[in-house]
C-alpha atoms as a PDB file:
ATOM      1  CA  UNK A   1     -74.973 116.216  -0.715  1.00  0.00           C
ATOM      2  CA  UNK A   2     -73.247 113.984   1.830  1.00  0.00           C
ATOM      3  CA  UNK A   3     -69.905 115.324   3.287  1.00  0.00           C
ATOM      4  CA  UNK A   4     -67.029 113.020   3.406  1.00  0.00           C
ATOM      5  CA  UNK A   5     -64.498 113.512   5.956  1.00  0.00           C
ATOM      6  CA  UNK A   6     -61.416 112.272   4.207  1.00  0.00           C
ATOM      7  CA  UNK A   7     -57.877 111.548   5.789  1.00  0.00           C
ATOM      8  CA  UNK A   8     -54.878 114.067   5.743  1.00  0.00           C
ATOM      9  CA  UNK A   9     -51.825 114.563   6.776  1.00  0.00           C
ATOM     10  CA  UNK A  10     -50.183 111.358   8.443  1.00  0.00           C
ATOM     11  CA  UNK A  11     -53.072 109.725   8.213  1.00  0.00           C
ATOM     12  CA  UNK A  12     -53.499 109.928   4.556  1.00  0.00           C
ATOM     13  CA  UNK A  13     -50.165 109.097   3.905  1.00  0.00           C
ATOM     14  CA  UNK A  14     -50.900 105.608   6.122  1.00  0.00           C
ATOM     15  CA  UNK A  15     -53.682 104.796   3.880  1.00  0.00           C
ATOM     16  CA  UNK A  16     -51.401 105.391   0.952  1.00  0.00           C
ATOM     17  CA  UNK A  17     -48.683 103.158   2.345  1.00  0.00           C
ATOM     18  CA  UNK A  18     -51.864 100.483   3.288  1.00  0.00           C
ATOM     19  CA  UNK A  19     -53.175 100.556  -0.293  1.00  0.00           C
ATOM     20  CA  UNK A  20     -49.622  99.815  -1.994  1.00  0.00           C
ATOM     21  CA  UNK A  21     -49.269  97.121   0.755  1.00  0.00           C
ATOM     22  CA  UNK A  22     -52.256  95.537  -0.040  1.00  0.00           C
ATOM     23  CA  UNK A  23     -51.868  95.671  -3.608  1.00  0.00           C
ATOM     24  CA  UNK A  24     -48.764  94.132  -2.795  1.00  0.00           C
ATOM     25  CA  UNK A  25     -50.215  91.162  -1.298  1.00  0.00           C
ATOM     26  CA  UNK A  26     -53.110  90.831  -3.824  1.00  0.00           C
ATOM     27  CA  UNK A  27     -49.470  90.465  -6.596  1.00  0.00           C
ATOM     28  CA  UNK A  28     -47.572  87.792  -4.446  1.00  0.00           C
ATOM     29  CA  UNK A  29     -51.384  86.138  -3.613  1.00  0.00           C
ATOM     30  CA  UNK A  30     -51.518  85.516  -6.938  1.00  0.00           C
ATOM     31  CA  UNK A  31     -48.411  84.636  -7.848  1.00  0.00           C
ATOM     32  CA  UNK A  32     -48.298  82.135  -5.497  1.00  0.00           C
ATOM     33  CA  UNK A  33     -51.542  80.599  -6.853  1.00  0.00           C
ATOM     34  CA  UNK A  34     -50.384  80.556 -10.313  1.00  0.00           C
ATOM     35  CA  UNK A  35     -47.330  78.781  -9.546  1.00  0.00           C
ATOM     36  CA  UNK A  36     -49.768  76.214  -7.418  1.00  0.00           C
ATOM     37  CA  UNK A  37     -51.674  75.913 -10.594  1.00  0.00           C
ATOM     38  CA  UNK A  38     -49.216  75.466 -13.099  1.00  0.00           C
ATOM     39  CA  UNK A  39     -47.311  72.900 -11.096  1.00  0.00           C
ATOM     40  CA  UNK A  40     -50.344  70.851  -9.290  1.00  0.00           C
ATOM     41  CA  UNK A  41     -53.619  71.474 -11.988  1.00  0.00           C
ATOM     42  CA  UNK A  42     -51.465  72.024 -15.183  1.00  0.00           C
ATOM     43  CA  UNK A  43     -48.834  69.883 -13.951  1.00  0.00           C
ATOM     44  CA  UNK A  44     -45.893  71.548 -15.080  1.00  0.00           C
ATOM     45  CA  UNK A  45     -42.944  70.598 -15.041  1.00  0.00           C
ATOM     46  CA  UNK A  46     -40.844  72.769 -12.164  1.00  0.00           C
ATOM     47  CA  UNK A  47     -36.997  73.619 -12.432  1.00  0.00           C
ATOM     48  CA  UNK A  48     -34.643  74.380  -9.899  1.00  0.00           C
ATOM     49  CA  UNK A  49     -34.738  77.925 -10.310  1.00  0.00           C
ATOM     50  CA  UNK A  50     -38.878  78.079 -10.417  1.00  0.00           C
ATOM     51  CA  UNK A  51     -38.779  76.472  -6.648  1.00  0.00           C
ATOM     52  CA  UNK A  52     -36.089  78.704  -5.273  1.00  0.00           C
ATOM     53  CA  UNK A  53     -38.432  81.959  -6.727  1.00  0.00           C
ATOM     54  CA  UNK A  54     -41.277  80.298  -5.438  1.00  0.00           C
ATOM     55  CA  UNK A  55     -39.258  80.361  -1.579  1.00  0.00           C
ATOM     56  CA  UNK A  56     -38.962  84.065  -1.858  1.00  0.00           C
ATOM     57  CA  UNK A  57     -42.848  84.332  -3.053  1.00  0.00           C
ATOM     58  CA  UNK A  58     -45.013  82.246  -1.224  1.00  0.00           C
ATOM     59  CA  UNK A  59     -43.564  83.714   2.598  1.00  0.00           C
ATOM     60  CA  UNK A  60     -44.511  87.278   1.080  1.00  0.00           C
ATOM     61  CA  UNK A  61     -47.956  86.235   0.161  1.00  0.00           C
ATOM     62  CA  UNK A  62     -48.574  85.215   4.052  1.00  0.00           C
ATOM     63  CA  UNK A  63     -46.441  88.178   5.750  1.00  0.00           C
ATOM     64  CA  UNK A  64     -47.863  90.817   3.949  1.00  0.00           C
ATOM     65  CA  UNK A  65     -51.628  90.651   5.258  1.00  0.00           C
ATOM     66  CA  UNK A  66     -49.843  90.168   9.261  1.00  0.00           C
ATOM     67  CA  UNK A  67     -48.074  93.365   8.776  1.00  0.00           C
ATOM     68  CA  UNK A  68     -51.687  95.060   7.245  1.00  0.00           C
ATOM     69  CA  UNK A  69     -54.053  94.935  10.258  1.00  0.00           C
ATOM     70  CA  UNK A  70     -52.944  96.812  11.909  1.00  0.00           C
ATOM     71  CA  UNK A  71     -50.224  98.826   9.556  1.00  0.00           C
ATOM     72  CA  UNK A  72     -46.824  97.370  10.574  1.00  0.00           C
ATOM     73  CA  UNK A  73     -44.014  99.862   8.747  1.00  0.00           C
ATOM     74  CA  UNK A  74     -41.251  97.425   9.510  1.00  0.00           C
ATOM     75  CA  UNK A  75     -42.881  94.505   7.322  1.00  0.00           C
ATOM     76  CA  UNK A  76     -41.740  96.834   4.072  1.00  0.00           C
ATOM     77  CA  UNK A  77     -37.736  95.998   5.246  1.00  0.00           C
ATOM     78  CA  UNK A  78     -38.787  92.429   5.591  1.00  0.00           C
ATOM     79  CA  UNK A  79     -40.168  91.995   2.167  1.00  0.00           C
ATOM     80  CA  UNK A  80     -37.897  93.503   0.568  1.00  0.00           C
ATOM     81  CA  UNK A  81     -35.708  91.290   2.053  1.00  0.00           C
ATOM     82  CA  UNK A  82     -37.596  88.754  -0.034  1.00  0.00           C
ATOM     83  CA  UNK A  83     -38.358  89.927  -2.826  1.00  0.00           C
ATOM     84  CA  UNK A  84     -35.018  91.826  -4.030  1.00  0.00           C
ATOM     85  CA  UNK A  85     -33.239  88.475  -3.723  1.00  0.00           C
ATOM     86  CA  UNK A  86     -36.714  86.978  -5.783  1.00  0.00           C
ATOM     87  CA  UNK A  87     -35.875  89.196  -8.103  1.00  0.00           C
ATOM     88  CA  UNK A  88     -32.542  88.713  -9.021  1.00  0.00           C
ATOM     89  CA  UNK A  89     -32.850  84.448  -9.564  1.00  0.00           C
ATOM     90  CA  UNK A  90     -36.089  85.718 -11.442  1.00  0.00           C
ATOM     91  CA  UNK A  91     -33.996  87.900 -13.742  1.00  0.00           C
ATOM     92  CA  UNK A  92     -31.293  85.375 -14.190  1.00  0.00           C
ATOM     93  CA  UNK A  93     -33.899  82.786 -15.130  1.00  0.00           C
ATOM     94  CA  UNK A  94     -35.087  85.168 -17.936  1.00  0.00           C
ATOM     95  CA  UNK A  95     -31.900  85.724 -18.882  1.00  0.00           C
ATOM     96  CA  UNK A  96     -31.201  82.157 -19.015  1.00  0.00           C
ATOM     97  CA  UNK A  97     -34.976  80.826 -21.053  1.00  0.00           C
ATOM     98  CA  UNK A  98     -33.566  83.799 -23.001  1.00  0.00           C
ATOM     99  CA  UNK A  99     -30.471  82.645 -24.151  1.00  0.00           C
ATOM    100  CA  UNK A 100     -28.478  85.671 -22.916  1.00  0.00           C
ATOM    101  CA  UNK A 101     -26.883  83.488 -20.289  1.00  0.00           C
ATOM    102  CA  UNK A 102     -25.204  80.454 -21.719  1.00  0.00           C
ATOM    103  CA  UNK A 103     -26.789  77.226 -21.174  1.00  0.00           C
ATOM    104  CA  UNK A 104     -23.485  75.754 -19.810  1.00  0.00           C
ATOM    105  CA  UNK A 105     -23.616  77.187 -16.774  1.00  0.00           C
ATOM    106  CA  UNK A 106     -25.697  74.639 -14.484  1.00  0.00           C
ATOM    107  CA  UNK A 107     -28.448  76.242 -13.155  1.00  0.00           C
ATOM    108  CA  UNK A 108     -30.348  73.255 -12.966  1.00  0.00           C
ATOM    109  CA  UNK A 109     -28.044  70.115 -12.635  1.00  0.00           C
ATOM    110  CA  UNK A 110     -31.259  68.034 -11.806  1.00  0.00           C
ATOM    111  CA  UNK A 111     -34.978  67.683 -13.416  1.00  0.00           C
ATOM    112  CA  UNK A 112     -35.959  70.054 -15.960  1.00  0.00           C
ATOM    113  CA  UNK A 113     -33.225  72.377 -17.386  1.00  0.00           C
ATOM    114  CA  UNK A 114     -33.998  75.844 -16.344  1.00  0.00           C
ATOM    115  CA  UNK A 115     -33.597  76.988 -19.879  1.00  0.00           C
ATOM    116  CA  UNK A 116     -36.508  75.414 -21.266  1.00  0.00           C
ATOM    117  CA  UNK A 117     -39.775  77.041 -21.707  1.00  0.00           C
ATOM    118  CA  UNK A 118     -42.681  75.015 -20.621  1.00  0.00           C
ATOM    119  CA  UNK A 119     -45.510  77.402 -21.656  1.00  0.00           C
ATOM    120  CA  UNK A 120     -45.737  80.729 -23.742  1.00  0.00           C
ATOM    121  CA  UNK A 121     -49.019  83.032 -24.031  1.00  0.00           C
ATOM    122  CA  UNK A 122     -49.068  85.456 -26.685  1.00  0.00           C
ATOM    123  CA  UNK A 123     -46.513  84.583 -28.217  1.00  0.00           C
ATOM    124  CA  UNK A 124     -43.596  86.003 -25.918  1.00  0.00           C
ATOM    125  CA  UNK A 125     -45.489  85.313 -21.652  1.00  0.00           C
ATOM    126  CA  UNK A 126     -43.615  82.697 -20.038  1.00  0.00           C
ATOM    127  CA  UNK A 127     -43.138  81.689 -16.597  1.00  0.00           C
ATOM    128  CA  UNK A 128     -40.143  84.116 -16.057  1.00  0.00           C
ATOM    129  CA  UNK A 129     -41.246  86.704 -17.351  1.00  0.00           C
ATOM    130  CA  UNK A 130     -44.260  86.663 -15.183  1.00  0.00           C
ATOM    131  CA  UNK A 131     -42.055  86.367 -11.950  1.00  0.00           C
ATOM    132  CA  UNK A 132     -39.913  89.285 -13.030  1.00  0.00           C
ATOM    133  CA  UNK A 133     -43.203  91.311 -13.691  1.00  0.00           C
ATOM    134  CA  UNK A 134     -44.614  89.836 -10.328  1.00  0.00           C
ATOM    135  CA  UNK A 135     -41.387  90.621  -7.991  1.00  0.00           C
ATOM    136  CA  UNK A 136     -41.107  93.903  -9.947  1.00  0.00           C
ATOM    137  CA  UNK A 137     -44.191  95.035  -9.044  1.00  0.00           C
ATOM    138  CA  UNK A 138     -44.151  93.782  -5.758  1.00  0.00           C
ATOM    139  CA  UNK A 139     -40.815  95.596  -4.846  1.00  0.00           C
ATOM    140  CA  UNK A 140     -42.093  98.898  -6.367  1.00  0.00           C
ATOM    141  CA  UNK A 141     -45.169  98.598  -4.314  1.00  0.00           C
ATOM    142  CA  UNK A 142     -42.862  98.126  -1.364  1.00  0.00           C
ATOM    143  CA  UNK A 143     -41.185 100.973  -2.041  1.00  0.00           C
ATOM    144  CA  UNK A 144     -43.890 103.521  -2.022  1.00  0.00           C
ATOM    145  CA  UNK A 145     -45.370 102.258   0.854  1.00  0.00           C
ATOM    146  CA  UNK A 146     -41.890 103.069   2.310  1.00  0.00           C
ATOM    147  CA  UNK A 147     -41.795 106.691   1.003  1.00  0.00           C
ATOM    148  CA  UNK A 148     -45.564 107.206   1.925  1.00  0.00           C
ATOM    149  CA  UNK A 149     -45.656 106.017   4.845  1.00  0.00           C
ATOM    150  CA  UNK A 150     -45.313 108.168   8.576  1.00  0.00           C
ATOM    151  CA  UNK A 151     -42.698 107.518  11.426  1.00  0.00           C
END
């Protein structure tokens, strides 16, 4: 039987607070590439509020591997500085395709209104929704890394 000399203490705590960033990344990677494939192979039509979420997305998916090798703890303050914000326009635009928020509002004064839905999967996926679930899980990630993490 071959012994395996596993982390603890500090250490395992870093690798905790590495796998949660990473897993972070591997969210806003994709994320990013599924907004570059709706918009460039599916050719989608992008509202206002899809390119300001896509701002707060596509910086996380290239700061989050710098701040991995080696493990940077001050990279969690700096995503969530971009992905909170992410969050909320994501929300509102939910909100909005949802009908919750009126339409008269002016989210998008140019292009395609904000409150139409340009693709649904199963029935109730859109676009929104998966930037809510993508910013949410990114955030939460964030956030144990935070807690796990040493120093």
């Amino acid at each position: 039987m071959v012994a395996r000399n596993l982390p603890d203490g500090p250490e395992m705590a870093d690798t905790a607070a590495w796998r949660a960033l990473f897993v972070a990344w591997m969210i806003a990677a994709t994320a990013t590439l599924g907004a570059l494939f709706f918009g460039e192979v599916m050719n989608l039509p992008t509202c206002m509020l899809c390119w300001y979420q896509r701002i707060f997305m596509f910086p996380l998916a290239l700061i989050l591997p710098l701040g991995l090798f080696p493990l940077d703890r001050k990279l969690i303050r700096y995503c969530l500085a971009l992905a909170a914000p992410g969050l909320l326009l994501a929300l509102f635009h939910l909100l909005l395709v949802a009908g919750v928020i009126p339409e008269n509002i002016k989210a998008c004064t140019q292009g395609v209104p904000c409150s139409q839905t340009v693709a649904v999967w199963f029935g109730f996926v859109t676009i929104p929704l998966l930037s809510v679930t993508a910013f949410s899980a990114i955030i939460a990630l964030l956030l144990v890394a935070r807690a796990r993490s040493t120093a």
